[in-house]
C-alpha atoms as a PDB file:
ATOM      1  CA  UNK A   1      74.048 123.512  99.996  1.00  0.00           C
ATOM      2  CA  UNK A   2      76.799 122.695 102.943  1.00  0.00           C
ATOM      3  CA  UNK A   3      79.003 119.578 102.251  1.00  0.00           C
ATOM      4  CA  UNK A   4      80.968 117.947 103.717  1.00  0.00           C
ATOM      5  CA  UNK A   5      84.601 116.806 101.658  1.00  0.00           C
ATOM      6  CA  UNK A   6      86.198 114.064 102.576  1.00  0.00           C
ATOM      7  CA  UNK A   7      88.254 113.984  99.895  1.00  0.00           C
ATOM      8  CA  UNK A   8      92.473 113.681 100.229  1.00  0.00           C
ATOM      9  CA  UNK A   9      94.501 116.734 100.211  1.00  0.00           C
ATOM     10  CA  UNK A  10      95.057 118.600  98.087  1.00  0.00           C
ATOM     11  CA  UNK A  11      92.016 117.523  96.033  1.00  0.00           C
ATOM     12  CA  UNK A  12      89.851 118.223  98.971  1.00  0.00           C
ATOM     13  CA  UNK A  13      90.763 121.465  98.584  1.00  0.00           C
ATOM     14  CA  UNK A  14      90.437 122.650  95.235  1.00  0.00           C
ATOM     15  CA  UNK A  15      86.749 120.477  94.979  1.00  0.00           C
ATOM     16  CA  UNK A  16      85.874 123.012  97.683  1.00  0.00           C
ATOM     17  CA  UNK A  17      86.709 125.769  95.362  1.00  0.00           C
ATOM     18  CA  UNK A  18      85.048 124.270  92.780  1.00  0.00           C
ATOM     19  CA  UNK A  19      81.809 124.158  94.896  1.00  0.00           C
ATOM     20  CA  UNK A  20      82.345 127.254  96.377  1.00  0.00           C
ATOM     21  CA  UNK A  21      82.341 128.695  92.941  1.00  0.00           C
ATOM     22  CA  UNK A  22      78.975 127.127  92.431  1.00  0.00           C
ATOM     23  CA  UNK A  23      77.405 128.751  95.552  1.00  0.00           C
ATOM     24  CA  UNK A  24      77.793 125.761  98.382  1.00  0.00           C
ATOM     25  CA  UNK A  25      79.376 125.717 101.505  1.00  0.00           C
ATOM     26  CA  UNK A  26      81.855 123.384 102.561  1.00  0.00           C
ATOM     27  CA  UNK A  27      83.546 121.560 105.611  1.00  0.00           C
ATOM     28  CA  UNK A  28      86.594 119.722 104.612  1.00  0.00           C
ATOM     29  CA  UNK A  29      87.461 116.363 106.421  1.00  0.00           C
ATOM     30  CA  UNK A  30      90.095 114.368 104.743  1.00  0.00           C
ATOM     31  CA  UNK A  31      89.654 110.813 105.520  1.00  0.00           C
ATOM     32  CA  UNK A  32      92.323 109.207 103.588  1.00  0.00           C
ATOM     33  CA  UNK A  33      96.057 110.572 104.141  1.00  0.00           C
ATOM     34  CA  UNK A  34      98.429 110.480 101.533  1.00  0.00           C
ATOM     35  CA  UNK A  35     102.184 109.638 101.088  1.00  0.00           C
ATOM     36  CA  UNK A  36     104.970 108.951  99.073  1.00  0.00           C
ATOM     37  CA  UNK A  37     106.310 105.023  98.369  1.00  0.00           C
ATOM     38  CA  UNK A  38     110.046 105.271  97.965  1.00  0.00           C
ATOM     39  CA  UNK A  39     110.832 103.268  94.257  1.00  0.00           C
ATOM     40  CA  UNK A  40     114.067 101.286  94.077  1.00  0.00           C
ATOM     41  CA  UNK A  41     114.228 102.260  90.536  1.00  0.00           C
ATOM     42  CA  UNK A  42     116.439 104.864  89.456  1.00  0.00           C
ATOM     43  CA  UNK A  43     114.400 105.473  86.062  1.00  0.00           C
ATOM     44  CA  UNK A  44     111.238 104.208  86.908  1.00  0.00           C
ATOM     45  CA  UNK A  45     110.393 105.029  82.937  1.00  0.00           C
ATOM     46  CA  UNK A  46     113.464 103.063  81.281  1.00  0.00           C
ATOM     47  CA  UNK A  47     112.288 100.615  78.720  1.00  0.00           C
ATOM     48  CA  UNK A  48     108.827 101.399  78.549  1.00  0.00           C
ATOM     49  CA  UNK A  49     106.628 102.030  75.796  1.00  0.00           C
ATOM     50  CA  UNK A  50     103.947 104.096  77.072  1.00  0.00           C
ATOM     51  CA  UNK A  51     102.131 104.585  80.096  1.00  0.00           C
ATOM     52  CA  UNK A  52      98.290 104.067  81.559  1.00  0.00           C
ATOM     53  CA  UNK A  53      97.160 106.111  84.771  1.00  0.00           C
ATOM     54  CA  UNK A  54      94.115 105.701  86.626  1.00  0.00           C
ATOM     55  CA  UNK A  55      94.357 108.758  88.994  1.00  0.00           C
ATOM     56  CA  UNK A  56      95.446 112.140  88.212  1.00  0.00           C
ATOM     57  CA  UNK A  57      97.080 112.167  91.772  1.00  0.00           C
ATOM     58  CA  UNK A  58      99.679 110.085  90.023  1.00  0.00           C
ATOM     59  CA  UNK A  59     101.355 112.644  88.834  1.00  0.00           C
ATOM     60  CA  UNK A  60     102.225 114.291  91.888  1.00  0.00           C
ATOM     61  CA  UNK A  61     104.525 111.616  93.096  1.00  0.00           C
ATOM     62  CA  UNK A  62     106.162 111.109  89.644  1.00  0.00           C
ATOM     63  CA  UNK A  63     109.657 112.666  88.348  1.00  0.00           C
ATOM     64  CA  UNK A  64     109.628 112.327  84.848  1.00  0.00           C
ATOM     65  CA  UNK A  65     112.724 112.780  82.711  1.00  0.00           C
ATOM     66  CA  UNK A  66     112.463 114.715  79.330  1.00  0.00           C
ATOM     67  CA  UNK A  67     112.569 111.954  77.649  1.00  0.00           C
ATOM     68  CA  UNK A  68     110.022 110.155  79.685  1.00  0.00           C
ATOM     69  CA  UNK A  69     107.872 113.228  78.899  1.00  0.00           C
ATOM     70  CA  UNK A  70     107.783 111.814  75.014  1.00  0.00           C
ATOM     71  CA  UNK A  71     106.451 108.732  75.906  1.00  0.00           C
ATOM     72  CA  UNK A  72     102.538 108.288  75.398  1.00  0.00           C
ATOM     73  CA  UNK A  73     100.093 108.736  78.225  1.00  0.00           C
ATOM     74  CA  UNK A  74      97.021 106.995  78.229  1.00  0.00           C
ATOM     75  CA  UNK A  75      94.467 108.182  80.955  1.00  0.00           C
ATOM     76  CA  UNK A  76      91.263 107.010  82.425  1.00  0.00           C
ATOM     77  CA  UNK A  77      89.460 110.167  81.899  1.00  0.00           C
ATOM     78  CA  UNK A  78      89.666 113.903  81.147  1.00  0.00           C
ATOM     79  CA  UNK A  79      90.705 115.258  84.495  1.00  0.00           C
ATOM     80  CA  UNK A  80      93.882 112.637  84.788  1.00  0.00           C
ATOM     81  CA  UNK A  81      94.296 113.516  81.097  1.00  0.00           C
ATOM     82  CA  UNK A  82      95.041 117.469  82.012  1.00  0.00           C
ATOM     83  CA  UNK A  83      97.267 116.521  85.286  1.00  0.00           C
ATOM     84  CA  UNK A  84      99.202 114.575  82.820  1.00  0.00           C
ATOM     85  CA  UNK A  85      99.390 117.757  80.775  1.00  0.00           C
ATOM     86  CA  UNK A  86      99.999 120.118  83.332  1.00  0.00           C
ATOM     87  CA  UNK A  87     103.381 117.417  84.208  1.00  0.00           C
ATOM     88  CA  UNK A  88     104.454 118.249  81.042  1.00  0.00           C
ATOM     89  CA  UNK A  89     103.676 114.815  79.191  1.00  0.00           C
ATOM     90  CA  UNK A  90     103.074 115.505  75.391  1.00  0.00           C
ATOM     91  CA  UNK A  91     101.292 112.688  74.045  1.00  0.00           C
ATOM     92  CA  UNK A  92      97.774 112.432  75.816  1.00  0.00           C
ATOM     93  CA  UNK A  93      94.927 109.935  75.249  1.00  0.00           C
ATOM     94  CA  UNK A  94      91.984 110.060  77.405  1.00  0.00           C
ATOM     95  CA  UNK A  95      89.298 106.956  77.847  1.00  0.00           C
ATOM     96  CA  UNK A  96      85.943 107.323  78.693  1.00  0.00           C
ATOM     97  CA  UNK A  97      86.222 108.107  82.192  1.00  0.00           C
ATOM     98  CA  UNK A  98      86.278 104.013  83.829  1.00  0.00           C
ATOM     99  CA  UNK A  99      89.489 101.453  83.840  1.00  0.00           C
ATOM    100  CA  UNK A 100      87.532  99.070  81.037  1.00  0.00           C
ATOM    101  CA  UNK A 101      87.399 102.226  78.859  1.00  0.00           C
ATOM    102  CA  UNK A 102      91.066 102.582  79.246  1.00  0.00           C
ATOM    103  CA  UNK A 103      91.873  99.043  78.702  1.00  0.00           C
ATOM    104  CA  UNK A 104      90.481  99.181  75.057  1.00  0.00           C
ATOM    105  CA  UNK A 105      91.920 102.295  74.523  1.00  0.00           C
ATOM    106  CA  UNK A 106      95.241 100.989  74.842  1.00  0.00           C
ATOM    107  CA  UNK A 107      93.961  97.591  72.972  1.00  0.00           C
ATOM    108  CA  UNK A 108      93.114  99.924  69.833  1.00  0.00           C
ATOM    109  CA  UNK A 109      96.155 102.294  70.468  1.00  0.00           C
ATOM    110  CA  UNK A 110      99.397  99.841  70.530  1.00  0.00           C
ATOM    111  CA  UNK A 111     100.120  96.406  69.094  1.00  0.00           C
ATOM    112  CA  UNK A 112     100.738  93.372  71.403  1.00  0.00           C
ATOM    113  CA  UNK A 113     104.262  92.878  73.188  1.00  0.00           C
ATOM    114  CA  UNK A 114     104.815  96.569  73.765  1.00  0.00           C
ATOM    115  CA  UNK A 115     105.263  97.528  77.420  1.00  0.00           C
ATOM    116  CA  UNK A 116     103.070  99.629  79.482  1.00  0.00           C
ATOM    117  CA  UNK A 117     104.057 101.443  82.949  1.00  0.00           C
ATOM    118  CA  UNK A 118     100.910 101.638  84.974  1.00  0.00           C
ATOM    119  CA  UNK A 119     102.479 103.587  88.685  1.00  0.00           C
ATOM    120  CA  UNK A 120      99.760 104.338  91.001  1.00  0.00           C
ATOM    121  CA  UNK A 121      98.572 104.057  94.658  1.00  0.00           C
ATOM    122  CA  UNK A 122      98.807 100.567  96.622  1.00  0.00           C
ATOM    123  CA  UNK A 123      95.398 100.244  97.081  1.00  0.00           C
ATOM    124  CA  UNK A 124      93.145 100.299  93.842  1.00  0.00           C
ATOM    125  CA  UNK A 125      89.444  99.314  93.279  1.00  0.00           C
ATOM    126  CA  UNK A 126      90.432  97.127  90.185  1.00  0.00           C
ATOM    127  CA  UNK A 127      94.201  95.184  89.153  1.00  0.00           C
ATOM    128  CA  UNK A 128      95.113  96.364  86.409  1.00  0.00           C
ATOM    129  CA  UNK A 129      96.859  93.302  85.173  1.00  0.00           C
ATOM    130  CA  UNK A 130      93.050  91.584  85.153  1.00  0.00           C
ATOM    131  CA  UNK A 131      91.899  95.028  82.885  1.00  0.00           C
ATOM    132  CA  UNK A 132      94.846  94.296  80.418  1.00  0.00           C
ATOM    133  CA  UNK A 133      94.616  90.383  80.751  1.00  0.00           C
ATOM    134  CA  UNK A 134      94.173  88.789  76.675  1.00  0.00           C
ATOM    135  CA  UNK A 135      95.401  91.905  75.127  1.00  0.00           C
ATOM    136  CA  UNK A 136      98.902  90.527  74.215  1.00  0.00           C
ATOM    137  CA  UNK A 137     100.751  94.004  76.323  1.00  0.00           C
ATOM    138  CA  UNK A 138     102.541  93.847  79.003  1.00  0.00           C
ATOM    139  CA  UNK A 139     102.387  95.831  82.044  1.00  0.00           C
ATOM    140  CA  UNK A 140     104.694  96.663  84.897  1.00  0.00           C
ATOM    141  CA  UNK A 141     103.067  98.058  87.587  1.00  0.00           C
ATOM    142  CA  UNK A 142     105.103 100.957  89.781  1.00  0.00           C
ATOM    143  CA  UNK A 143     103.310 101.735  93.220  1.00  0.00           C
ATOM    144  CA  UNK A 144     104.319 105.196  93.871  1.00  0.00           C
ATOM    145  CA  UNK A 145     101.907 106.434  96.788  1.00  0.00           C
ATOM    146  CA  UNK A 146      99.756 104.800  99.532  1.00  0.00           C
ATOM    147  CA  UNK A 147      96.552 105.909 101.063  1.00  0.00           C
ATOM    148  CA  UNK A 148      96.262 105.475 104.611  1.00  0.00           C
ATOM    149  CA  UNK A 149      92.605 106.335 107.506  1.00  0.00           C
ATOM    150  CA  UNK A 150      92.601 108.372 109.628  1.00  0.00           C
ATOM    151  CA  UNK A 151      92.202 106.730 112.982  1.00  0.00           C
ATOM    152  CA  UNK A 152      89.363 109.118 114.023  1.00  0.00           C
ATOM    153  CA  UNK A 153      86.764 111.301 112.385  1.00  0.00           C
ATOM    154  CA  UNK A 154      88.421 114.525 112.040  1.00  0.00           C
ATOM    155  CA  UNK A 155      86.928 117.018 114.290  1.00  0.00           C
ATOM    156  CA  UNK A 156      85.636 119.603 111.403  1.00  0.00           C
ATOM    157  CA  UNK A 157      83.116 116.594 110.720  1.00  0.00           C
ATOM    158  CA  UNK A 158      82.388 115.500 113.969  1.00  0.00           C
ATOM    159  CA  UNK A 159      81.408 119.510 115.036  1.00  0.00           C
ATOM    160  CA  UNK A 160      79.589 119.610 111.660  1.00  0.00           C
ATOM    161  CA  UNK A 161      77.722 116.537 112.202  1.00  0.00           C
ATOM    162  CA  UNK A 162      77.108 117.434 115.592  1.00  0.00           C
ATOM    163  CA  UNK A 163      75.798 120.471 114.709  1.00  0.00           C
ATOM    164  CA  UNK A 164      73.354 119.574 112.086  1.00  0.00           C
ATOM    165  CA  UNK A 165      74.611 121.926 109.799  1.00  0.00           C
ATOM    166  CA  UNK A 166      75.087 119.895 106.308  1.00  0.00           C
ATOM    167  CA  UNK A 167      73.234 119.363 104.310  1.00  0.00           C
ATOM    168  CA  UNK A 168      75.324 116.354 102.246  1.00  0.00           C
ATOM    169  CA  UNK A 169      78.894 114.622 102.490  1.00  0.00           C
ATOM    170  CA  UNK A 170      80.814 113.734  99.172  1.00  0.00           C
ATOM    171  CA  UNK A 171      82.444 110.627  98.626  1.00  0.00           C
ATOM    172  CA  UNK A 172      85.346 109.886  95.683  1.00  0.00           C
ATOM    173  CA  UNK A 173      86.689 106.213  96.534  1.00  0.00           C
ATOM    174  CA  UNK A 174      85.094 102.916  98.452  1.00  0.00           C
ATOM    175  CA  UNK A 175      87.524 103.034 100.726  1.00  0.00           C
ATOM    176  CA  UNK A 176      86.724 106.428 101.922  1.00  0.00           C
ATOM    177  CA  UNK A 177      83.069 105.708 102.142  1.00  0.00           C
ATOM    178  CA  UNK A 178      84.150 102.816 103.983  1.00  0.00           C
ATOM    179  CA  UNK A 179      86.295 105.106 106.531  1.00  0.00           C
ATOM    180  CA  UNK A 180      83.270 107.353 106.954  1.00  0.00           C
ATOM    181  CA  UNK A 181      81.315 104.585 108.021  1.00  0.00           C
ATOM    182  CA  UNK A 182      83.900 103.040 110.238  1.00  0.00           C
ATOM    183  CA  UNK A 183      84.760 106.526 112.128  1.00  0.00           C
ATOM    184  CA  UNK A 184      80.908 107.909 112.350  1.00  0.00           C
ATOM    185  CA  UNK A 185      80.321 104.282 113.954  1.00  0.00           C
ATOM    186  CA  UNK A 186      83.239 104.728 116.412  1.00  0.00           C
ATOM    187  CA  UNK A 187      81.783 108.215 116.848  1.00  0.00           C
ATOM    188  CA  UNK A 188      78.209 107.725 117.935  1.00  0.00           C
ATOM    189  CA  UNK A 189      77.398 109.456 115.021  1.00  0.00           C
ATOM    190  CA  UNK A 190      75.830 107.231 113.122  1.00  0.00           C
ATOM    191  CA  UNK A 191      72.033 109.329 113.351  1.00  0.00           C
ATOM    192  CA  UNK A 192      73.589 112.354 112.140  1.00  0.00           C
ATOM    193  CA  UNK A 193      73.727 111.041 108.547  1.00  0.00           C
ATOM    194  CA  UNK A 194      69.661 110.018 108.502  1.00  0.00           C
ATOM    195  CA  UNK A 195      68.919 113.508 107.372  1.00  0.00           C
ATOM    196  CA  UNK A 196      71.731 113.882 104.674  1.00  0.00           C
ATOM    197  CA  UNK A 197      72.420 113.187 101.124  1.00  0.00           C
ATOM    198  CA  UNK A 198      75.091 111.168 100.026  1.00  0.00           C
ATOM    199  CA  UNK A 199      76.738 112.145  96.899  1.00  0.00           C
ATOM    200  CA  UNK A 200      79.083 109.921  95.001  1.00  0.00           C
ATOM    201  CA  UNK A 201      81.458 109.492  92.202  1.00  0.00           C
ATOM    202  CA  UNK A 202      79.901 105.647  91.454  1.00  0.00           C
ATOM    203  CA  UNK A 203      77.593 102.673  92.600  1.00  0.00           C
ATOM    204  CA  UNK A 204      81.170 101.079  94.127  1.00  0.00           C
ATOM    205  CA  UNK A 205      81.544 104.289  96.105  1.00  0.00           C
ATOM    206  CA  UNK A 206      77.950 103.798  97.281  1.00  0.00           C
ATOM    207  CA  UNK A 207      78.253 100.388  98.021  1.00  0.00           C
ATOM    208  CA  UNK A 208      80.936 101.203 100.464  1.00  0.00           C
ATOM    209  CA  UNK A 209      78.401 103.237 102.381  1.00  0.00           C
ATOM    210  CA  UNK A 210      76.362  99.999 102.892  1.00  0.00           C
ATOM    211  CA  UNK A 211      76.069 100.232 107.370  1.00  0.00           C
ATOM    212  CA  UNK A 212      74.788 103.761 107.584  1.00  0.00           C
ATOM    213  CA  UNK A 213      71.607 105.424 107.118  1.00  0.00           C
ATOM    214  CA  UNK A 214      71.451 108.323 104.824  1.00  0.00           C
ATOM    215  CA  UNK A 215      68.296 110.827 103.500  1.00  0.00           C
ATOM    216  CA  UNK A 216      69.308 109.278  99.612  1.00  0.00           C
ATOM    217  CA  UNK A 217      72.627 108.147  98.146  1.00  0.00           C
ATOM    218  CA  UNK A 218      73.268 109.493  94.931  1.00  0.00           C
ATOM    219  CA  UNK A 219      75.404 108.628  91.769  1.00  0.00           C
ATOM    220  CA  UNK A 220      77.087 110.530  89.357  1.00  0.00           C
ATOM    221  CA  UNK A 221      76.173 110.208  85.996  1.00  0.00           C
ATOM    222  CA  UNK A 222      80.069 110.551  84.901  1.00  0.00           C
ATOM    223  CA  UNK A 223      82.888 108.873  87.380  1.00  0.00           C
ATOM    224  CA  UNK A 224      84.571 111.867  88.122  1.00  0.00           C
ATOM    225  CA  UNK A 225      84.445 115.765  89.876  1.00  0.00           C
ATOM    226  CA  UNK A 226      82.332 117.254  86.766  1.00  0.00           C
ATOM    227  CA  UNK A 227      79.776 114.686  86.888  1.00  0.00           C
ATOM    228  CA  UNK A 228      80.027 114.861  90.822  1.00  0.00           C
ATOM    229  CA  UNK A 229      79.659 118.465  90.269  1.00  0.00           C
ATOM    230  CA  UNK A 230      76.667 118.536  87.743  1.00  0.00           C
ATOM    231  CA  UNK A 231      75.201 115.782  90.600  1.00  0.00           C
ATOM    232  CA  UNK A 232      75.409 118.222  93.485  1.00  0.00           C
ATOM    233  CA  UNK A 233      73.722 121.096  90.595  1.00  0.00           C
ATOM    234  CA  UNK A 234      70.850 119.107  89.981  1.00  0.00           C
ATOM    235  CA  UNK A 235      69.569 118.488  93.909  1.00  0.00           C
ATOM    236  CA  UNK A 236      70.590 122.054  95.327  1.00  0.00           C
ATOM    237  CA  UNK A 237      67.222 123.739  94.658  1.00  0.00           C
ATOM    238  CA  UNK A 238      65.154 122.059  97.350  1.00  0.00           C
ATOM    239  CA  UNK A 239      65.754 121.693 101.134  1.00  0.00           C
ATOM    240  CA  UNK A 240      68.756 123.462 102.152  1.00  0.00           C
ATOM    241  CA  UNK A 241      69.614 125.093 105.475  1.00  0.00           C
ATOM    242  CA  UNK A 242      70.928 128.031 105.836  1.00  0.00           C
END
């Protein structure tokens, strides 16, 4: 299949590997740029008692100390779980792949009044002080990136599109279905979807798509890039162009 990505850098990126590896072609359009939030806090990890990600891009805006390093890390799913490794943390917990999942896990996992550091992007799809609410912790939220559009479809797509070329865009986050949406409005391009699948990591990821017209939109069985990936496996067979 061709697909478009429209995933952030660098995850963008190495999904297109990952699909290259499989046999697809891609075009990459980031929608969704990527930066750094400046903390006030020197030690951003002092007088915590674990910590709870929800996105393995965490991990590249974090700066943990050796002893922070010690502290347990309690993930969302597997692939957060090994970025968390690959930082160097040494006490790793996964959930089952969705924030409720990692709510209990930390329920089950430490006793009320201990202190959880949940840093993250500005801009989530759930507050995690509503996940935790009733379970007696208490969490300090750090926002350590932000997520910002792209104030116009990014030419790779728009030739793509254009074109008539793809077979299927990929979408990770509501708010970058929503940008796709937006931008192919803005675009004119709205028609070039009708003949395309639309793959996605949830039913909230679809639901952002909600304004365009698409051949099918399509759910993962698994929030996250294996189950997008296993997605993508099971509807290559049949109608692509070459």
């Amino acid at each position: 299949m061709h697909l478009l990505v429209t995933r952030p850098q660098p995850e963008a990126q190495h999904f297109a590997k990952q699909l290259a590896a499989a046999g697809h072609k891609t075009v990459i359009a980031p929608l969704l740029e990527i930066q750094a939030v400046a903390e006030e806090d020197a030690d951003i990890f002092a007088s915590v008692d674990a910590l709870a990600i929800t996105s393995a891009r965490t991990f590249n805006f974090l700066q943990p100390t050796e002893a922070a390093r010690a502290l347990p890390v309690f993930t969302v799913g597997a692939a957060t779980a090994a970025a968390a490794r690959a930082a160097g943390f040494q006490q790793v917990e996964e959930a089952a792949g969705n924030a409720a999942a990692l709510a209990s896990l930390l329920r089950r996992r430490l006793p009320p009044g201990k202190v959880v550091l949940n840093p993250g992007g500005r801009d989530q799809a759930r507050d995690p002080s509503q996940i935790l609410a009733g379970g007696g912790l208490v969490l300090i939220r750090r926002i350590v990136y932000q997520a910002y559009q792209v104030s116009v479809m990014p030419q790779a797509a728009t030739t793509a599109l254009d074109e008539g070329c793809l077979d299927a865009a990929t979408f990770f986050s509501p708010r970058t279905a929503r940008a796709f949406v937006r931008l192919a409005q803005e675009s004119g391009l709205v028609e070039r979807t009708e003949p395309l699948l639309a793959f996605c990591l949830s039913p909230a990821v679809a639901a952002g798509l909600r304004g365009s017209a698409w051949k099918d939109v399509l759910c993962a069985q698994q929030p996250d890039s294996a189950g997008l990936l296993q997605l993508i496996a099971s509807r290559a067979c049949g109608g692509n162009k070459e």
